[in-house]
Structure formats: structure tokens, C-alpha cells
C-alpha atoms as a PDB file:
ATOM      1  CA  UNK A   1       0.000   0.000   0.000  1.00  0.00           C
ATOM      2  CA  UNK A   2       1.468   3.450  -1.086  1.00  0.00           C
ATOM      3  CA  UNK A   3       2.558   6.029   1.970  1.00  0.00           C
ATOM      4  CA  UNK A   4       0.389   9.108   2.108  1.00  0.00           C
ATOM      5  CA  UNK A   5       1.485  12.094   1.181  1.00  0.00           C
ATOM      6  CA  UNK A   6       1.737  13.708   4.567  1.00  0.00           C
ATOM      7  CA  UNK A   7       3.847  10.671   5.587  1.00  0.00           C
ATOM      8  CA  UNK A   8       5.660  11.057   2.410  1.00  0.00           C
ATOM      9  CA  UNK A   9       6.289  14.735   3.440  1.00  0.00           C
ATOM     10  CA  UNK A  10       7.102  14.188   6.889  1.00  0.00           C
ATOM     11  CA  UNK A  11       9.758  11.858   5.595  1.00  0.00           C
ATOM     12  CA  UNK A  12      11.372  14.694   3.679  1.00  0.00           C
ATOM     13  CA  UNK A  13      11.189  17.318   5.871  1.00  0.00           C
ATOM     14  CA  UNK A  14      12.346  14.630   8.581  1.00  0.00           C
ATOM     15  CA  UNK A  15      15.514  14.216   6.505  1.00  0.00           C
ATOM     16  CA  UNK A  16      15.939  17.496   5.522  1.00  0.00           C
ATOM     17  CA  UNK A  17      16.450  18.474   8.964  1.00  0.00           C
ATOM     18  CA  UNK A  18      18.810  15.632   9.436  1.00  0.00           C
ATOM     19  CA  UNK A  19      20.747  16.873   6.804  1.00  0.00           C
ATOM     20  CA  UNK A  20      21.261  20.660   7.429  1.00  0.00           C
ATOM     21  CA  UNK A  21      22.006  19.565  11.049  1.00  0.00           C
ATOM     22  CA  UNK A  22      24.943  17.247   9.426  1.00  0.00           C
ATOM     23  CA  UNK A  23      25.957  19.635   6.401  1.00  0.00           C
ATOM     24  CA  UNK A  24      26.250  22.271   9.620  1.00  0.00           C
ATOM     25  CA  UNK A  25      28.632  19.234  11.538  1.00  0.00           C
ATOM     26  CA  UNK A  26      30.325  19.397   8.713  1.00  0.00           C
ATOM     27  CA  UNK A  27      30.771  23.021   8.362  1.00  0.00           C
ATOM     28  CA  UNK A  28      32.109  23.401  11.841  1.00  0.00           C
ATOM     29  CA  UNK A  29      34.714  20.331  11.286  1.00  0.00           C
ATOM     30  CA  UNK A  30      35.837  21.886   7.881  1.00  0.00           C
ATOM     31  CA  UNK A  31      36.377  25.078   9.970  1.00  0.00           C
ATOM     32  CA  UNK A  32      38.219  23.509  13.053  1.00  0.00           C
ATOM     33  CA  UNK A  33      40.406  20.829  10.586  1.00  0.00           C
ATOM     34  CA  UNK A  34      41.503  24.221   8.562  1.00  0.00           C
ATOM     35  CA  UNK A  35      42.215  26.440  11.315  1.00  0.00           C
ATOM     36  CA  UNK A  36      44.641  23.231  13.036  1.00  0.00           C
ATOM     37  CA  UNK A  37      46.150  22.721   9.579  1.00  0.00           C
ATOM     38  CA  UNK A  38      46.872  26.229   9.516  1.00  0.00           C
ATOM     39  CA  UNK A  39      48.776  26.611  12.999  1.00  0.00           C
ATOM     40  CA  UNK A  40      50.336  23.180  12.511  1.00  0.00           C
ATOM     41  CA  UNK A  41      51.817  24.760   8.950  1.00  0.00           C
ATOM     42  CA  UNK A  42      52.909  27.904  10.673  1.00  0.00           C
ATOM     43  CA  UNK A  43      54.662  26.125  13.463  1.00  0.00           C
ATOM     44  CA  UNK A  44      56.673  23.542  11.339  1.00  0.00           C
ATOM     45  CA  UNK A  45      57.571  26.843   9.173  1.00  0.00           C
ATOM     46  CA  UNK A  46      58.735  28.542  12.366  1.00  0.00           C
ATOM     47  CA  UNK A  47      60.732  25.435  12.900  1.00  0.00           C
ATOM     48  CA  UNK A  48      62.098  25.472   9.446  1.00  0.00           C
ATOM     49  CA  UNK A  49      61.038  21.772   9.442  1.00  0.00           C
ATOM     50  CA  UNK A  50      59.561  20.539   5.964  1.00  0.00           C
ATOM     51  CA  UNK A  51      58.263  16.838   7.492  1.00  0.00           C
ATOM     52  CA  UNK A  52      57.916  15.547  10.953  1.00  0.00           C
ATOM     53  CA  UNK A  53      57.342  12.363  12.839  1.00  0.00           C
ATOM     54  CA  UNK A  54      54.541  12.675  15.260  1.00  0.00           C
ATOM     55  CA  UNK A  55      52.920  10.026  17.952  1.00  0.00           C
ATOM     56  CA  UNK A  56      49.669  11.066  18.301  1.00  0.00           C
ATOM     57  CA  UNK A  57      46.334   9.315  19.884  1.00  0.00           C
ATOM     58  CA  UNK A  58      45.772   7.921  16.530  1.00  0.00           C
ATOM     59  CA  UNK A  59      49.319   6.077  15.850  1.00  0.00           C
ATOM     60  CA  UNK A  60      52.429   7.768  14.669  1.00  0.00           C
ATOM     61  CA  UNK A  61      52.002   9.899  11.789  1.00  0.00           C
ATOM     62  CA  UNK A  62      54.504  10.694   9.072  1.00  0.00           C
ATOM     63  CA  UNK A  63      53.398  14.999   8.064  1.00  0.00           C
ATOM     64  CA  UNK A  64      55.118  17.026   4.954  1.00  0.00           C
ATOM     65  CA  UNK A  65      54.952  20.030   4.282  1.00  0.00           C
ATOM     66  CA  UNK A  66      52.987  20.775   0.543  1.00  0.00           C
ATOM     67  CA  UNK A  67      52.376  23.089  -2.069  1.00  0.00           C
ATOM     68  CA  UNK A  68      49.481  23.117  -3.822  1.00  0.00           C
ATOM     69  CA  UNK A  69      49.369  25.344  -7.487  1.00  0.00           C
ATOM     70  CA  UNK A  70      46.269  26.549  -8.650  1.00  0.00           C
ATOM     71  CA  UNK A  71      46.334  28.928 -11.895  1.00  0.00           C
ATOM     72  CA  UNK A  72      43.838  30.897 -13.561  1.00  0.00           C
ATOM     73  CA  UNK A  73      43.881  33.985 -16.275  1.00  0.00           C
ATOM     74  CA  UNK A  74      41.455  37.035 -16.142  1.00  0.00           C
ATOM     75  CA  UNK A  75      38.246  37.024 -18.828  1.00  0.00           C
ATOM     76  CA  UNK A  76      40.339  40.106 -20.201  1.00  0.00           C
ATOM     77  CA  UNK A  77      43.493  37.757 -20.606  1.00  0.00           C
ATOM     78  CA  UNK A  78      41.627  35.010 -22.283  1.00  0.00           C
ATOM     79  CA  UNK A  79      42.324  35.268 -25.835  1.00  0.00           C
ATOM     80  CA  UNK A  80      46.140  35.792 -24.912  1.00  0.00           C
ATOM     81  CA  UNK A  81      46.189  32.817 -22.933  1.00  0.00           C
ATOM     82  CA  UNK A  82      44.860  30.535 -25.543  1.00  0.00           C
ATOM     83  CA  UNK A  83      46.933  31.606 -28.584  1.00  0.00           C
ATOM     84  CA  UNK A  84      50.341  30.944 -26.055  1.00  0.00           C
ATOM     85  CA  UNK A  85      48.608  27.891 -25.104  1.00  0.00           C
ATOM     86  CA  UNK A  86      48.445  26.695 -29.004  1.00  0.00           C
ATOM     87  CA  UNK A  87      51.171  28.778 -30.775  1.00  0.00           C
ATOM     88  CA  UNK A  88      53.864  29.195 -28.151  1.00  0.00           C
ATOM     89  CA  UNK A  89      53.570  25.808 -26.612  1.00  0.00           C
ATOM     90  CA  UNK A  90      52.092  23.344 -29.257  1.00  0.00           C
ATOM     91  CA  UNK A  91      49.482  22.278 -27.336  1.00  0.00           C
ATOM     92  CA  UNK A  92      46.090  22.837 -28.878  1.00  0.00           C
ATOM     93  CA  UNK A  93      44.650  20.100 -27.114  1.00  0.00           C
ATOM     94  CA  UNK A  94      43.937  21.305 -24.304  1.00  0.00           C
ATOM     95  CA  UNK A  95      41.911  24.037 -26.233  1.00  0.00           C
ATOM     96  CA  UNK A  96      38.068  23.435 -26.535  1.00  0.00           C
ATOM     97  CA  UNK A  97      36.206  26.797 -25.624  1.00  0.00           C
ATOM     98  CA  UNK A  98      38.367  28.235 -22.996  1.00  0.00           C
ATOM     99  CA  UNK A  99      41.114  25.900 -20.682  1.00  0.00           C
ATOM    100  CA  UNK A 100      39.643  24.391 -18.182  1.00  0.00           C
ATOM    101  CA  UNK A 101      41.273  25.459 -14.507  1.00  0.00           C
ATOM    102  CA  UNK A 102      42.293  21.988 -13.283  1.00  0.00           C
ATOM    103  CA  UNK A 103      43.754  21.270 -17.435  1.00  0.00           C
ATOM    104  CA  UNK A 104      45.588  24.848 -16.967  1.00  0.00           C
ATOM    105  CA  UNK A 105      46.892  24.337 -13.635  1.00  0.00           C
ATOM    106  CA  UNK A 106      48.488  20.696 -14.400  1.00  0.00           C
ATOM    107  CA  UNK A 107      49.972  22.360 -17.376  1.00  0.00           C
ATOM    108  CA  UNK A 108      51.601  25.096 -15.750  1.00  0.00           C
ATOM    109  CA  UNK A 109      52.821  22.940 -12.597  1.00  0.00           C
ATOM    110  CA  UNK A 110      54.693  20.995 -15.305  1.00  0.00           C
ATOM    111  CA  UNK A 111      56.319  23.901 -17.359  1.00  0.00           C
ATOM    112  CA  UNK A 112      57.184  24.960 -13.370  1.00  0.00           C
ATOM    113  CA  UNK A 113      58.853  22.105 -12.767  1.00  0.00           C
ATOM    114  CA  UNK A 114      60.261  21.541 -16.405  1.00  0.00           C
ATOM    115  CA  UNK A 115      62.046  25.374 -15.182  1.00  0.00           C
ATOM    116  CA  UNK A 116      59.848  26.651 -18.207  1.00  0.00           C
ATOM    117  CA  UNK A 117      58.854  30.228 -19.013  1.00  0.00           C
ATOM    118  CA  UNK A 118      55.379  31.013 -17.500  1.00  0.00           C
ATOM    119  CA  UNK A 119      53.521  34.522 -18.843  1.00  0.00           C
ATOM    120  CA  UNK A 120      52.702  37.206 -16.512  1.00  0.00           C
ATOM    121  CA  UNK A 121      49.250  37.017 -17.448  1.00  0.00           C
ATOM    122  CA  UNK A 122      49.212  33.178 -15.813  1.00  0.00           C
ATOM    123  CA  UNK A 123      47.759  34.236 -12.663  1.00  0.00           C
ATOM    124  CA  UNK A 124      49.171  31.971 -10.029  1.00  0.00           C
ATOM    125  CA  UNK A 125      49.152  31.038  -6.354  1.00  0.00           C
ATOM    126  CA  UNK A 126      50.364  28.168  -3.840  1.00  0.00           C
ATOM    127  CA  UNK A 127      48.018  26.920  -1.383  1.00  0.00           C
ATOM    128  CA  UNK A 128      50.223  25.623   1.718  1.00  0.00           C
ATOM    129  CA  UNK A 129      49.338  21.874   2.945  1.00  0.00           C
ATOM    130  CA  UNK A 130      49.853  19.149   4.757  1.00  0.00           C
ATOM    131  CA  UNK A 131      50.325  15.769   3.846  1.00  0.00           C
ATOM    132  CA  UNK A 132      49.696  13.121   6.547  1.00  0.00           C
ATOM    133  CA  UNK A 133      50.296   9.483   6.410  1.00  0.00           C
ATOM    134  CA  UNK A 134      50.711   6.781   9.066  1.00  0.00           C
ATOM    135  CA  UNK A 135      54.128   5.764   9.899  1.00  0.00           C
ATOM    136  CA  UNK A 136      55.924   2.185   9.273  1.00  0.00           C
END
């Protein structure tokens, strides 16, 4: 026999209010786990220390210091971007309509680590992290 709808509709609004309360858990832990990341970062830089062994409550735990890229270009620089992208570096493929963010940053990570020339109009910046990983 099929629900009703008010019993169909107390089921949704049941677990709607289950969700926000988790989505807002979530929130909170997103906060907290960023703001710890962050002072943990600034103390190993403080401590010139790139990696360090730690014994915490959960194990020993191997933590490096990382670096991740992300790229983008202005709307204005668009056009610019895309004939370097296919003229100046041979790489049309990763043309379809514009370059996608992720497809740009990967590309200009490599020509970073290749030691390549990177335009000015490449707008770029490093987003410090931590890598964490149990210890052997």
C-alpha cells in the first residue's frame, strides 16, 4: 500500500532536517580541521622543518609540508592565454572553448617544474598543505 502524502512529506522534511544539522557538523569540522592545519603549517615553518614524525592518539604519523598550485587567467586575458597555449607551446589540445582550470593548472605545474617560461598574465598562487600518512 502506497505512503500518504503527509507521511511522504514528513519523511522529507524529517531528513531534511537531518541533513542541514549534518551539512552544519560538517561546516564546523571543515572550519576547526583548517584552522589546526593552519597553525600546525605555521609552526613547522617557524621550525624550518619541511616533514615531521609525530605520535599522536591515533598512531604515529609521518606529516610534509605541501604546495598546492592553482592557476587561472582574467576574462580580459583570455584570448592571450589561448593563442600561447596553441602557438607558443604546441598544445592545442587542451583548447576546446576556454582551458579548463584543473587542465591549466596541471599544465603550468609541469612547465614549473620543467624550469619553463610562464607569462605574466598566468595568474598563479600556492596553497600551503599538509600531507599526513601513518608511519611504518
Amino acid at each position: 500500500m502506497a505512503k500518504e502524502k503527509k507521511a511522504l512529506l514528513e519523511e522529507v522534511l524529517t531528513a531534511r532536517a537531518i541533513v542541514d544539522k549534518l551539512e552544519d557538523k560538517l561546516s564546523l569540522a571543515k572550519d576547526v580541521k583548517d584552522s589546526a592545519q593552519a597553525q600546525l603549517i605555521e609552526v613547522m615553518d617557524e621550525a624550518d622543518e619541511k616533514s615531521v614524525k609525530i605520535i599522536t592518539s591515533f598512531g604515529v604519523r609521518n606529516v610534509a609540508r605541501t604546495e598546492t598550485l592553482y592557476a587561472s587567467v582574467n576574462k580580459e586575458d583570455q584570448e592571450e592565454m589561448i593563442r600561447w597555449v596553441d602557438e607558443d607551446c604546441g598544445r592545442n589540445d587542451m583548447i576546446k572553448q576556454s582551458v579548463h582550470a584543473s587542465t591549466l593548472t596541471g599544465f603550468i605545474n609541469r612547465r614549473i617544474d620543467k624550469g619553463d617560461h610562464v607569462p605574466s598574465f598566468i595568474k598563479m598562487f600556492f596553497k600551503p598543505g599538509l600531507r599526513i600518512s601513518k608511519s611504518k
